[in-house]
C-alpha atoms as a PDB file:
ATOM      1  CA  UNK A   1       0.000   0.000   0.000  1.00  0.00           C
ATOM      2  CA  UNK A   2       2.589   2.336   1.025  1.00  0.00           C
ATOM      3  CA  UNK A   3       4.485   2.222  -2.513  1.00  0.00           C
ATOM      4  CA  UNK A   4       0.909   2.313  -4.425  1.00  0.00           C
ATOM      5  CA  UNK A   5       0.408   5.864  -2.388  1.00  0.00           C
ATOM      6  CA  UNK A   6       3.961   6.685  -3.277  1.00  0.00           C
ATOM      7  CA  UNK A   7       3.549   6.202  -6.748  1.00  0.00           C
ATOM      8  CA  UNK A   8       0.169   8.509  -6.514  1.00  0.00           C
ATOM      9  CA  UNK A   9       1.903  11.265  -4.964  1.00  0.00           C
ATOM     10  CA  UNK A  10       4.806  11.457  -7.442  1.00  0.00           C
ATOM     11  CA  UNK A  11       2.008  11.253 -10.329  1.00  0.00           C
ATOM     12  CA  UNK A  12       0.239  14.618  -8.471  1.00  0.00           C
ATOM     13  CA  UNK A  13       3.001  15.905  -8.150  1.00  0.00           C
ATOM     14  CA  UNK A  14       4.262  16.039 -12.089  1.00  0.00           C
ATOM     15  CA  UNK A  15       0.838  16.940 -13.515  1.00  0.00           C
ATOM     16  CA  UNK A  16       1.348  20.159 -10.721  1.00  0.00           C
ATOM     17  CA  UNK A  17       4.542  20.576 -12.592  1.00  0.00           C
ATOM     18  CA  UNK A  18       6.571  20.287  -8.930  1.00  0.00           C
ATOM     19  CA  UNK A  19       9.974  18.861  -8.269  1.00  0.00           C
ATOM     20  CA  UNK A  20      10.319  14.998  -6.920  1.00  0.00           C
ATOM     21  CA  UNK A  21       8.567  13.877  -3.757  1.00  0.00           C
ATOM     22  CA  UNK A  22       9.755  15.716  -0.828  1.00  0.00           C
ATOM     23  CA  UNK A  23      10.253  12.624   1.983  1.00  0.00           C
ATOM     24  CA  UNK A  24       8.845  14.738   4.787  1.00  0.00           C
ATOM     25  CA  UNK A  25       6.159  15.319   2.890  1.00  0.00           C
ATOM     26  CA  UNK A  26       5.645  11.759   2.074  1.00  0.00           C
ATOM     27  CA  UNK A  27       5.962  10.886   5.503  1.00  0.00           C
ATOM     28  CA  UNK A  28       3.153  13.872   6.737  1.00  0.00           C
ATOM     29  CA  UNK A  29       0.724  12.271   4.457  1.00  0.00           C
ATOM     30  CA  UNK A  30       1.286   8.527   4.744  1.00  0.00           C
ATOM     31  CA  UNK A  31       2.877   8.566   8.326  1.00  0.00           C
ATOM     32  CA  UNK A  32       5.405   6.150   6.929  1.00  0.00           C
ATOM     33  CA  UNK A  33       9.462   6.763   6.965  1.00  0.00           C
ATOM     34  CA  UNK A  34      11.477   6.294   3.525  1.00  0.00           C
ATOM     35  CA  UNK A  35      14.213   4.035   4.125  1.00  0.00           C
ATOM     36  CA  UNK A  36      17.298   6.675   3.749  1.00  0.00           C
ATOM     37  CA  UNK A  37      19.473   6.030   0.801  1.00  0.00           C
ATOM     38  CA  UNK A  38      23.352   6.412   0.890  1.00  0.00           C
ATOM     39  CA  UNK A  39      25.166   9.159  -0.925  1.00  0.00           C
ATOM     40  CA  UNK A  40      26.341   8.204  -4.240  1.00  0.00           C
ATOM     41  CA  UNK A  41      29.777  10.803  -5.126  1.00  0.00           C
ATOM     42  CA  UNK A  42      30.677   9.877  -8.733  1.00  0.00           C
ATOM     43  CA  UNK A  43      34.686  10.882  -9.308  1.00  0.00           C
ATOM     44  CA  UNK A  44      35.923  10.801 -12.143  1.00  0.00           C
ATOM     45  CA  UNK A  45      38.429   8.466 -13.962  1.00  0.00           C
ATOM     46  CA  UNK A  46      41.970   8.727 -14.321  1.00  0.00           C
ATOM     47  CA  UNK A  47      41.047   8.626 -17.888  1.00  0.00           C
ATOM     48  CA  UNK A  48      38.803  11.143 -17.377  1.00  0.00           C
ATOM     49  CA  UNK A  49      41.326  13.853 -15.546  1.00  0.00           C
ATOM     50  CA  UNK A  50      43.944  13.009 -17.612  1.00  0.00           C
ATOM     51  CA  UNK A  51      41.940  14.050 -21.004  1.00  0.00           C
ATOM     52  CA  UNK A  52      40.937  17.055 -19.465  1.00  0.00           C
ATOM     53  CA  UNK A  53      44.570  18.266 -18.397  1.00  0.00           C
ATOM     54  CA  UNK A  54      45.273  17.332 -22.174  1.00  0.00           C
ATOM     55  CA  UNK A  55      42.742  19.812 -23.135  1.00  0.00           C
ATOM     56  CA  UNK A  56      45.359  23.021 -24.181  1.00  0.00           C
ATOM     57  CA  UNK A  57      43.997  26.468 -24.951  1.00  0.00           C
ATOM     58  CA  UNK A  58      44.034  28.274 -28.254  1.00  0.00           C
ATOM     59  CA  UNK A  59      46.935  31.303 -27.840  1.00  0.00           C
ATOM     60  CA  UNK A  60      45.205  34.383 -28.119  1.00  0.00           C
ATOM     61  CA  UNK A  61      47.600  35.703 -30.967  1.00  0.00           C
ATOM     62  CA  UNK A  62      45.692  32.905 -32.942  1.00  0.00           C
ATOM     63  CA  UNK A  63      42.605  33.284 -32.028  1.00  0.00           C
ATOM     64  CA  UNK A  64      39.384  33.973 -33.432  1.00  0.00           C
ATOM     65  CA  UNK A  65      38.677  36.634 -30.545  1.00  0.00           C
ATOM     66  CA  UNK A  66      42.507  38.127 -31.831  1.00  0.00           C
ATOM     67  CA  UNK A  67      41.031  38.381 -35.569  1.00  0.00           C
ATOM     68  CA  UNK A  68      38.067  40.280 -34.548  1.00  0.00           C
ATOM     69  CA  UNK A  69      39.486  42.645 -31.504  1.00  0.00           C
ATOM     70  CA  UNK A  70      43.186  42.517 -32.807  1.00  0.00           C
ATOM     71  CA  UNK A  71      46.262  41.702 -30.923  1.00  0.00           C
ATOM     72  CA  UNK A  72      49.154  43.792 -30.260  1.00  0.00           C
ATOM     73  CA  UNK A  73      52.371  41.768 -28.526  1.00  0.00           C
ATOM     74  CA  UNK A  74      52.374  43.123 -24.654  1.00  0.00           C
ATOM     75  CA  UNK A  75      55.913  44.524 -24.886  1.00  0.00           C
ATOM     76  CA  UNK A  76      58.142  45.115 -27.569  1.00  0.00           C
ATOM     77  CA  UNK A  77      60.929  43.211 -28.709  1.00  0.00           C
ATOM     78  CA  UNK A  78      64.438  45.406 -27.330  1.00  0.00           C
ATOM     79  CA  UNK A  79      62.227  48.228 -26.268  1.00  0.00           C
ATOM     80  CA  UNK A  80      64.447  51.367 -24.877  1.00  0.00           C
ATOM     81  CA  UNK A  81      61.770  53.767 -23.858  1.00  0.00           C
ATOM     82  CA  UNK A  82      58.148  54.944 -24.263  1.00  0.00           C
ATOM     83  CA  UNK A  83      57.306  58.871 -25.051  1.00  0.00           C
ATOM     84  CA  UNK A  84      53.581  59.842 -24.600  1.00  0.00           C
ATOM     85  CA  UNK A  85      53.906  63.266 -24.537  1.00  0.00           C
ATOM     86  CA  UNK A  86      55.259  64.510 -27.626  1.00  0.00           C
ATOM     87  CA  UNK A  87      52.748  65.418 -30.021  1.00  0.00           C
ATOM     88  CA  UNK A  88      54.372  66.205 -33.606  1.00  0.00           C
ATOM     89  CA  UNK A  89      53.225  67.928 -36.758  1.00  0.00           C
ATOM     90  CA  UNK A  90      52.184  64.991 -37.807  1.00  0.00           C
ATOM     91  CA  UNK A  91      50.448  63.578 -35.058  1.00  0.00           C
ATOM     92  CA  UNK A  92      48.415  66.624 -34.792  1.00  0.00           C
ATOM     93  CA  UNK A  93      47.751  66.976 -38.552  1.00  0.00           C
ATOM     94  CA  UNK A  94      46.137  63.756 -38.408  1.00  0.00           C
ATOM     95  CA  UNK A  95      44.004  64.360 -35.339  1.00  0.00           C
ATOM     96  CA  UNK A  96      42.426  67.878 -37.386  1.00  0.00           C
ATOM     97  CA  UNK A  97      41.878  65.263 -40.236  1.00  0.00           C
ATOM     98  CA  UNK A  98      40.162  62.384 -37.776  1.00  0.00           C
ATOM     99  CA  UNK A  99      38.084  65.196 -35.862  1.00  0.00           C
ATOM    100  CA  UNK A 100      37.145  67.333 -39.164  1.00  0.00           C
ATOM    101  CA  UNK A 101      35.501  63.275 -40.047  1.00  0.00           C
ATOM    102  CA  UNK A 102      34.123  62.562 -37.354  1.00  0.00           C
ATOM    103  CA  UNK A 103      31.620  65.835 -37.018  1.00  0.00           C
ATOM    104  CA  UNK A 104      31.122  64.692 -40.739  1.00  0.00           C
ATOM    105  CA  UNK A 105      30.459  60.941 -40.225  1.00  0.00           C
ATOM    106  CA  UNK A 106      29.775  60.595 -36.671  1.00  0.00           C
ATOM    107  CA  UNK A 107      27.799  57.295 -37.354  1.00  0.00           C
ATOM    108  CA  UNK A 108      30.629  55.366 -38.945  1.00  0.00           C
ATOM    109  CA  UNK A 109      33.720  57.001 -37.089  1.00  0.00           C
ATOM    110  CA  UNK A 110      36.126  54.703 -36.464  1.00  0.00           C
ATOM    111  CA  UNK A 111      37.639  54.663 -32.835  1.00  0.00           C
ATOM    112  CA  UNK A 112      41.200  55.961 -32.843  1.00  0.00           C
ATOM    113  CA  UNK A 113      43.524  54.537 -30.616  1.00  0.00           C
ATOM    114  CA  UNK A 114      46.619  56.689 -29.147  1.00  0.00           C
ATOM    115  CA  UNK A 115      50.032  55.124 -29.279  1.00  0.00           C
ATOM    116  CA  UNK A 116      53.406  56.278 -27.777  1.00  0.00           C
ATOM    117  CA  UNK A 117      56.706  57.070 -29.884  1.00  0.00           C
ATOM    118  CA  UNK A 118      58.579  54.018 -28.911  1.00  0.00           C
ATOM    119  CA  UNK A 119      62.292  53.595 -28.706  1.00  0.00           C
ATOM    120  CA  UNK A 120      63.661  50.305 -29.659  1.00  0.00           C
ATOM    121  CA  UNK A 121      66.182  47.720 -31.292  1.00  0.00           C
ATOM    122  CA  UNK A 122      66.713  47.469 -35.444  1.00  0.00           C
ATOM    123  CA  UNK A 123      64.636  44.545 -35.948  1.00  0.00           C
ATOM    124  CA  UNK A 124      64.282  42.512 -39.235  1.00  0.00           C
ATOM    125  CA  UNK A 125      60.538  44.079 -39.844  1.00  0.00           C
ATOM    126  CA  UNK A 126      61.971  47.250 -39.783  1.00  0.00           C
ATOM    127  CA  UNK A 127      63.911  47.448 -42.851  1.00  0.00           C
ATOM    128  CA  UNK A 128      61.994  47.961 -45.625  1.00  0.00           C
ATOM    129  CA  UNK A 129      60.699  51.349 -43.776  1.00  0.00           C
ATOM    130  CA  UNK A 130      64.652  52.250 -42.847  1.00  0.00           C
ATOM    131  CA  UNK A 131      65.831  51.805 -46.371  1.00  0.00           C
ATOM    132  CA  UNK A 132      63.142  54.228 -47.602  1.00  0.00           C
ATOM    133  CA  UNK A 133      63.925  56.889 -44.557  1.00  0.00           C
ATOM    134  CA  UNK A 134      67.746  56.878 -45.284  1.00  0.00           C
ATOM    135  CA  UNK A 135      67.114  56.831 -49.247  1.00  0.00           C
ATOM    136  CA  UNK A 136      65.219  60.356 -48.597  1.00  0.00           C
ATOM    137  CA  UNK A 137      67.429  61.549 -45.962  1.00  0.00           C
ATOM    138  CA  UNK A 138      70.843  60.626 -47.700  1.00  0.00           C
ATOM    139  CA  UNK A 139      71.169  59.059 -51.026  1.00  0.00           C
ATOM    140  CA  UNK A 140      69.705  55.904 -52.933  1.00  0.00           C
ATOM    141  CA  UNK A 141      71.153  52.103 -52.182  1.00  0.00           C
ATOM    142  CA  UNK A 142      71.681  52.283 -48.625  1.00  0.00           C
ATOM    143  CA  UNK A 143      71.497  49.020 -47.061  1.00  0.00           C
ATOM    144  CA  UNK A 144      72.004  48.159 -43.415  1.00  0.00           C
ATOM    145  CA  UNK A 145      70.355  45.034 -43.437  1.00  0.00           C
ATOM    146  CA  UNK A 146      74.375  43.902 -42.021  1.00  0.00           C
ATOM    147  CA  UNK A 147      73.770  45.788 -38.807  1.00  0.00           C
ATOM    148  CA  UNK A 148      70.851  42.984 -37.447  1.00  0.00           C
ATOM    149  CA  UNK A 149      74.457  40.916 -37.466  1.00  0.00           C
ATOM    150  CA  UNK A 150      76.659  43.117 -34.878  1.00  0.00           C
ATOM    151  CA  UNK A 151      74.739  43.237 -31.869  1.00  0.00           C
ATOM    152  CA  UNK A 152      71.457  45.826 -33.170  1.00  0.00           C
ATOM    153  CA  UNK A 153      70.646  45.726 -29.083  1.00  0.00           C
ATOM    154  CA  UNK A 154      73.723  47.996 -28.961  1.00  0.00           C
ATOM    155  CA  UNK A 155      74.732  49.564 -32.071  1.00  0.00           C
ATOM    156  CA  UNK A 156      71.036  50.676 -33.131  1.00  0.00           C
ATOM    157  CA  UNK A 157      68.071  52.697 -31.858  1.00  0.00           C
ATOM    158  CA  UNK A 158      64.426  52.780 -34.529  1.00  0.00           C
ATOM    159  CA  UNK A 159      61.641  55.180 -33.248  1.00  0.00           C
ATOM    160  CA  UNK A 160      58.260  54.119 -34.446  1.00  0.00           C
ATOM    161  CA  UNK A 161      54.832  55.157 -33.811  1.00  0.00           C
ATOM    162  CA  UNK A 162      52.155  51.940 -34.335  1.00  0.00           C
ATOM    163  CA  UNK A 163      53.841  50.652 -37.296  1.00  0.00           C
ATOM    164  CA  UNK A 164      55.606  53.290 -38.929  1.00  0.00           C
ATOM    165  CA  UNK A 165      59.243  54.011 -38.293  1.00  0.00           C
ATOM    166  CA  UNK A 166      59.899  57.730 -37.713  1.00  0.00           C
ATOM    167  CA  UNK A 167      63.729  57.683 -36.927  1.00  0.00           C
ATOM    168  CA  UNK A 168      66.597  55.873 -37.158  1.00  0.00           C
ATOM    169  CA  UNK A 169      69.936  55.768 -35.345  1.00  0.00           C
ATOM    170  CA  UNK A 170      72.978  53.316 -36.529  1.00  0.00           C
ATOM    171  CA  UNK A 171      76.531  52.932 -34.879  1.00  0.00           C
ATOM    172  CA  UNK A 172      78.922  50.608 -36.916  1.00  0.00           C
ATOM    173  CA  UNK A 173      79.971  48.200 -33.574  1.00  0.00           C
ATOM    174  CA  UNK A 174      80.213  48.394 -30.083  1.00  0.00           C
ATOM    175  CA  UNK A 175      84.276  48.409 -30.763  1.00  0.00           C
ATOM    176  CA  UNK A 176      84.469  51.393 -33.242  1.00  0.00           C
ATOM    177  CA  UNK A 177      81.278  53.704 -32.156  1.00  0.00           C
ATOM    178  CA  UNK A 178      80.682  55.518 -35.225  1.00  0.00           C
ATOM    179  CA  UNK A 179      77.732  56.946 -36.020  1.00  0.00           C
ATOM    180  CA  UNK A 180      76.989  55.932 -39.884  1.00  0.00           C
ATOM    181  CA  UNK A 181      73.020  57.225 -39.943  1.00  0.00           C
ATOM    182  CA  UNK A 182      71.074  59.301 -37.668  1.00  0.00           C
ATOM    183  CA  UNK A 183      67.507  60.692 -39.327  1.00  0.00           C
ATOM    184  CA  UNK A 184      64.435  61.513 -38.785  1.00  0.00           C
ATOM    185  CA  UNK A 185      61.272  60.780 -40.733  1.00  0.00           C
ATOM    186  CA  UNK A 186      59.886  64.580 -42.406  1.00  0.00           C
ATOM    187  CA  UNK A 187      57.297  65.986 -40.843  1.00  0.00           C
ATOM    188  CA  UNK A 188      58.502  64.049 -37.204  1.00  0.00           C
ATOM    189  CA  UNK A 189      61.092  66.497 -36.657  1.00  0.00           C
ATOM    190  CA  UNK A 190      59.650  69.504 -35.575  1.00  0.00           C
ATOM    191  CA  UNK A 191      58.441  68.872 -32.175  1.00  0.00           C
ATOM    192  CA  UNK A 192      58.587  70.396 -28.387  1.00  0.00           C
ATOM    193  CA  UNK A 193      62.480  71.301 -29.823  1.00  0.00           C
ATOM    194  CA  UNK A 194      62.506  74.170 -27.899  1.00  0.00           C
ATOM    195  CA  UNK A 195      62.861  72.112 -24.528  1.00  0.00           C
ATOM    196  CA  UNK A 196      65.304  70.028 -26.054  1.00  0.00           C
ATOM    197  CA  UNK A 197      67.883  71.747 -28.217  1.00  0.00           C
ATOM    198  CA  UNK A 198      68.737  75.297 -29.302  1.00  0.00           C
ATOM    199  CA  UNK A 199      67.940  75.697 -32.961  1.00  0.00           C
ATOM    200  CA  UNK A 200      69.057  77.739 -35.648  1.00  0.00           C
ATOM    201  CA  UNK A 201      65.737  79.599 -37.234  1.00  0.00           C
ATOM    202  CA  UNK A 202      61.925  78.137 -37.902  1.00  0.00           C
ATOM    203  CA  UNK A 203      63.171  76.353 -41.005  1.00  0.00           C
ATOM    204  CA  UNK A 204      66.382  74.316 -39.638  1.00  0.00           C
ATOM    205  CA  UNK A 205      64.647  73.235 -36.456  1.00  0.00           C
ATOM    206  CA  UNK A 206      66.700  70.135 -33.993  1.00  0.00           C
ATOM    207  CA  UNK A 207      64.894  67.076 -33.839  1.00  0.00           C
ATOM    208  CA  UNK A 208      63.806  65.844 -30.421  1.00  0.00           C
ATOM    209  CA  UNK A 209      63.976  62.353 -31.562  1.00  0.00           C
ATOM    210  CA  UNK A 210      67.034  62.363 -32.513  1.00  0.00           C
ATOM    211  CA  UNK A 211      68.025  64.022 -29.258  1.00  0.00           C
ATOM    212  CA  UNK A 212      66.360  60.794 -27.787  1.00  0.00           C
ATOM    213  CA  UNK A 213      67.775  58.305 -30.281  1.00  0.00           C
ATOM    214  CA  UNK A 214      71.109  59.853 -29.606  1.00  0.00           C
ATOM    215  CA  UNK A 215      70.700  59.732 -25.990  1.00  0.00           C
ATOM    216  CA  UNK A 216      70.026  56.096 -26.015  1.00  0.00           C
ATOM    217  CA  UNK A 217      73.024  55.234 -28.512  1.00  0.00           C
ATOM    218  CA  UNK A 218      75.194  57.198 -25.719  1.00  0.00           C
ATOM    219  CA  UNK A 219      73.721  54.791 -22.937  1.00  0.00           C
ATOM    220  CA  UNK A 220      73.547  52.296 -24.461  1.00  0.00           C
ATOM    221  CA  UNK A 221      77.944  52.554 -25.265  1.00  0.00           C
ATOM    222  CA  UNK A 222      79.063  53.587 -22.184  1.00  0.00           C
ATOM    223  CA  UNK A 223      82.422  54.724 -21.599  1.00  0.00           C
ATOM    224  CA  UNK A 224      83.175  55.000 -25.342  1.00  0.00           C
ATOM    225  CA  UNK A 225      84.426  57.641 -27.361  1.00  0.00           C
ATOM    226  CA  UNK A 226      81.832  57.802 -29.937  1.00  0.00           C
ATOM    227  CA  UNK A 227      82.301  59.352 -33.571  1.00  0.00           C
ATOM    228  CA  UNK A 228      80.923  60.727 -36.699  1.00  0.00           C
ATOM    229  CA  UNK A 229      80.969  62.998 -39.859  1.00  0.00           C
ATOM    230  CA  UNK A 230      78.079  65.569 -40.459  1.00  0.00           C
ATOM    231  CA  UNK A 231      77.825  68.025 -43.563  1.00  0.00           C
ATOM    232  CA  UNK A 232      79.813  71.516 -42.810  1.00  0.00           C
ATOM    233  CA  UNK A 233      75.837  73.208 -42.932  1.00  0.00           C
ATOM    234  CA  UNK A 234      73.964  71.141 -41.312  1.00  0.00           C
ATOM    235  CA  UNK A 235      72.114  72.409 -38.585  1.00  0.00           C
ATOM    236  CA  UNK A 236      72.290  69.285 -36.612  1.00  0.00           C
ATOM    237  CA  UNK A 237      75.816  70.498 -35.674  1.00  0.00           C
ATOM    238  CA  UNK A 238      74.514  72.607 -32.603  1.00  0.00           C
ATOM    239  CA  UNK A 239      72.725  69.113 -31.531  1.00  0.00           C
ATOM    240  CA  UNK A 240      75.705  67.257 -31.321  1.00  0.00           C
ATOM    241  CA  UNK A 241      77.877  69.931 -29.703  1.00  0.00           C
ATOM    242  CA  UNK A 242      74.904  69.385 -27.016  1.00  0.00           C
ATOM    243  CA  UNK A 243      75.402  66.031 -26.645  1.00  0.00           C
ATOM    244  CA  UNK A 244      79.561  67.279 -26.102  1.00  0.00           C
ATOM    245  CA  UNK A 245      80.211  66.097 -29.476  1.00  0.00           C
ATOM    246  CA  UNK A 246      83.751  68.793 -30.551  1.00  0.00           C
ATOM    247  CA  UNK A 247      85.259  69.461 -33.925  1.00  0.00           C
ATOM    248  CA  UNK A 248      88.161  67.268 -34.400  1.00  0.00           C
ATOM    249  CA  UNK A 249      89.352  67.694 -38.272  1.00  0.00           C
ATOM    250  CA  UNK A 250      87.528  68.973 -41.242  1.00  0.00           C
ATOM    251  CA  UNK A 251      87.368  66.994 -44.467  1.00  0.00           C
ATOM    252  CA  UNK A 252      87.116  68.550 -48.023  1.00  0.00           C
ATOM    253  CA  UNK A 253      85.022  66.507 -50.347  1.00  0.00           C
ATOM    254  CA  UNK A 254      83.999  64.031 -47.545  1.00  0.00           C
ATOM    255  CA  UNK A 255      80.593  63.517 -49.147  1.00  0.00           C
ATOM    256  CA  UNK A 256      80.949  63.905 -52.906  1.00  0.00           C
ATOM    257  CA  UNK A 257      81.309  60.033 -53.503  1.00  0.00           C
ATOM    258  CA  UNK A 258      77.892  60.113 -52.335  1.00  0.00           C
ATOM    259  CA  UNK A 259      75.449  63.322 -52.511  1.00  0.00           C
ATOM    260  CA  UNK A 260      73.971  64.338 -55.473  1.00  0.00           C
ATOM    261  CA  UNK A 261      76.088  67.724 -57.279  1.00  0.00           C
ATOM    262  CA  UNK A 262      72.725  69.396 -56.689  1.00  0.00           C
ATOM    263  CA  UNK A 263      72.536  68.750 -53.646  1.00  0.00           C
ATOM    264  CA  UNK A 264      72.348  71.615 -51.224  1.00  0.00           C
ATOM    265  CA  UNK A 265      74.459  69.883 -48.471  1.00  0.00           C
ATOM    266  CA  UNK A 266      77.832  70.550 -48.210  1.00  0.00           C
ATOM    267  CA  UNK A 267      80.338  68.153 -49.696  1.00  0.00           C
ATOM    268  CA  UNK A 268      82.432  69.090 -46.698  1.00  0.00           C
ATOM    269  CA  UNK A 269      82.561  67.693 -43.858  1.00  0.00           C
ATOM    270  CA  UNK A 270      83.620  67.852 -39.690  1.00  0.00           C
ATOM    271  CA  UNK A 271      84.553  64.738 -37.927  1.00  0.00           C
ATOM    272  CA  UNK A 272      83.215  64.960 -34.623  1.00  0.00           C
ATOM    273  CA  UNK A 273      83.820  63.014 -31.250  1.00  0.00           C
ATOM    274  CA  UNK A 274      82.359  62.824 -28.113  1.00  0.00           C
ATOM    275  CA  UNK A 275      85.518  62.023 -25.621  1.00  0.00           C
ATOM    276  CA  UNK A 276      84.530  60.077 -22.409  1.00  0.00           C
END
C-alpha cells in the first residue's frame, strides 16, 4: 500500500509541474518513513582527468577573438623607452583630419587609438621602412640590413609610432662607435624642440627624436668615445655639440662620392667626437 500511495503522490506531483517527492512530505501524508538512501559521489576516472589536463587552450595571438578585436604583442621586442607626450606635426595633422571626419560621419567614425613614440632595437621588420627613410634623408642604395648581425641591441636605436618608423639611429659596432646614420622621418622632426635643443631659425629646427635616439646610442655605449661625420651646414651640428660632441678635423670633399652635385648639403665635412 505504502508504494501504491507513493507512486500517486509522485504522479500529483508532475501533472502540478513540482519537483520529486519531498520525503517529509511523504511521511506527513502517509505517516510512513522512507528508508534513507546512501550518498552516491561519482569521481571521475583517471582517464577522465587526464583528457581534461590534455585539453590546451588556443593562444590568443591565434585566435578567433585576436582576428576580430586585434592583438598587439604586450611589450616590444628590445624596447628602450616609451614617449607619450610629444605630439608632432604629424600627429596633430592627423588628429584635425580624424576630428574634421568625425563631425562629418559621426555614425561610422572609427575609434582611434593613441600610441606612444617608442624607442627600440633594429629589428628585421623594420627594414623595408629604414631603407626608404635613409634613401630620402641621404642618397639611394643604402642598405644596413648587415647591422641585425653586430649586436642591433647595442649599435642601433628605430623610433616608431604603431607601425611606422619615424627615426633611425645606426653605430657601426660596439668596438668602433661611429655613427653611420642618424635621421628623422619629415614631418617628425619639428616637435617640443625648444625644450630640447637650441635651434638655428623656424626652417632648420633640432629634432627631439634624434636628441632621444642619440641619448640612447650614448647609454647604451658607455664609456666609449663615440664618432661621426656631419655636412659643414647642417644644422644638426649645434645638436651634437649638445650632446659634447667637438670638432676634431675637417674633411674637403667628404661627401661627394655620395650626394647628389645638386645637392644643397655641403660636400664638406667635420669629424666629430664625443671624448669620455
Amino acid at each position: 500500500m505504502y508504494w501504491l500511495r507513493k507512486l500517486k503522490l509522485d504522479r500529483e506531483q508532475r501533472r502540478a509541474n513540482t519537483g520529486p517527492a519531498d520525503p517529509l512530505l511523504i511521511e506527513s501524508i502517509t505517516g510512513d518513513t522512507l528508508p534513507s538512501v546512501p550518498e552516491q559521489k561519482d569521481f571521475p576516472s583517471p582517464k577522465v582527468l587526464e583528457a581534461l589536463q590534455d585539453i590546451q587552450t588556443t593562444a590568443y595571438e591565434v585566435s578567433f577573438a585576436s582576428r576580430l578585436q586585434g592583438t598587439m604583442p604586450s611589450r616590444t621586442p628590445g624596447l628602450l623607452a616609451l614617449d607619450w607626450e610629444t605630439e608632432t606635426p604629424w600627429m596633430a595633422l592627423m588628429n584635425d583630419v580624424r576630428q574634421h571626419y568625425r563631425l562629418a560621419q559621426s555614425q561610422t567614425h572609427a575609434i582611434e587609438t593613441s600610441a606612444p613614440i617608442e624607442y627600440c632595437s633594429l629589428r628585421a621588420c623594420h627594414l623595408d621602412q629604414v631603407h626608404e627613410l635613409l634613401a630620402r634623408a641621404f642618397w639611394e642604395g643604402i642598405d644596413v640590413s648587415d647591422s641585425l648581425d653586430y649586436w642591433p641591441e647595442r649599435c642601433t636605436v628605430v623610433a616608431t609610432y604603431k607601425r611606422l618608423v619615424v627615426g633611425i639611429a645606426i653605430i657601426s659596432s660596439p668596438r668602433e662607435t661611429y655613427i653611420t646614420f642618424l635621421a628623422v622621418k619629415p614631418g617628425w622632426d619639428n616637435a617640443q624642440i625648444a625644450t630640447y635643443v637650441p635651434f638655428l631659425d623656424y626652417n632648420h629646427l633640432i629634432s627631439c627624436y634624434s636628441r632621444s635616439m642619440l641619448y640612447h646610442l650614448i647609454q647604451l655605449n658607455p664609456h666609449k668615445d663615440i664618432t661621426l661625420h656631419v655636412s659643414a651646414n647642417n644644422p644638426a651640428l649645434l645638436l651634437y655639440n649638445r650632446f659634447g660632441f667637438k670638432a676634431e678635423e675637417f674633411v674637403v670633399g667628404f661627401y661627394e662620392a655620395y650626394l647628389d652635385p645638386q645637392s644643397r648639403s655641403s660636400m664638406n665635412a667635420f669629424r666629430l667626437r664625443l671624448r669620455h
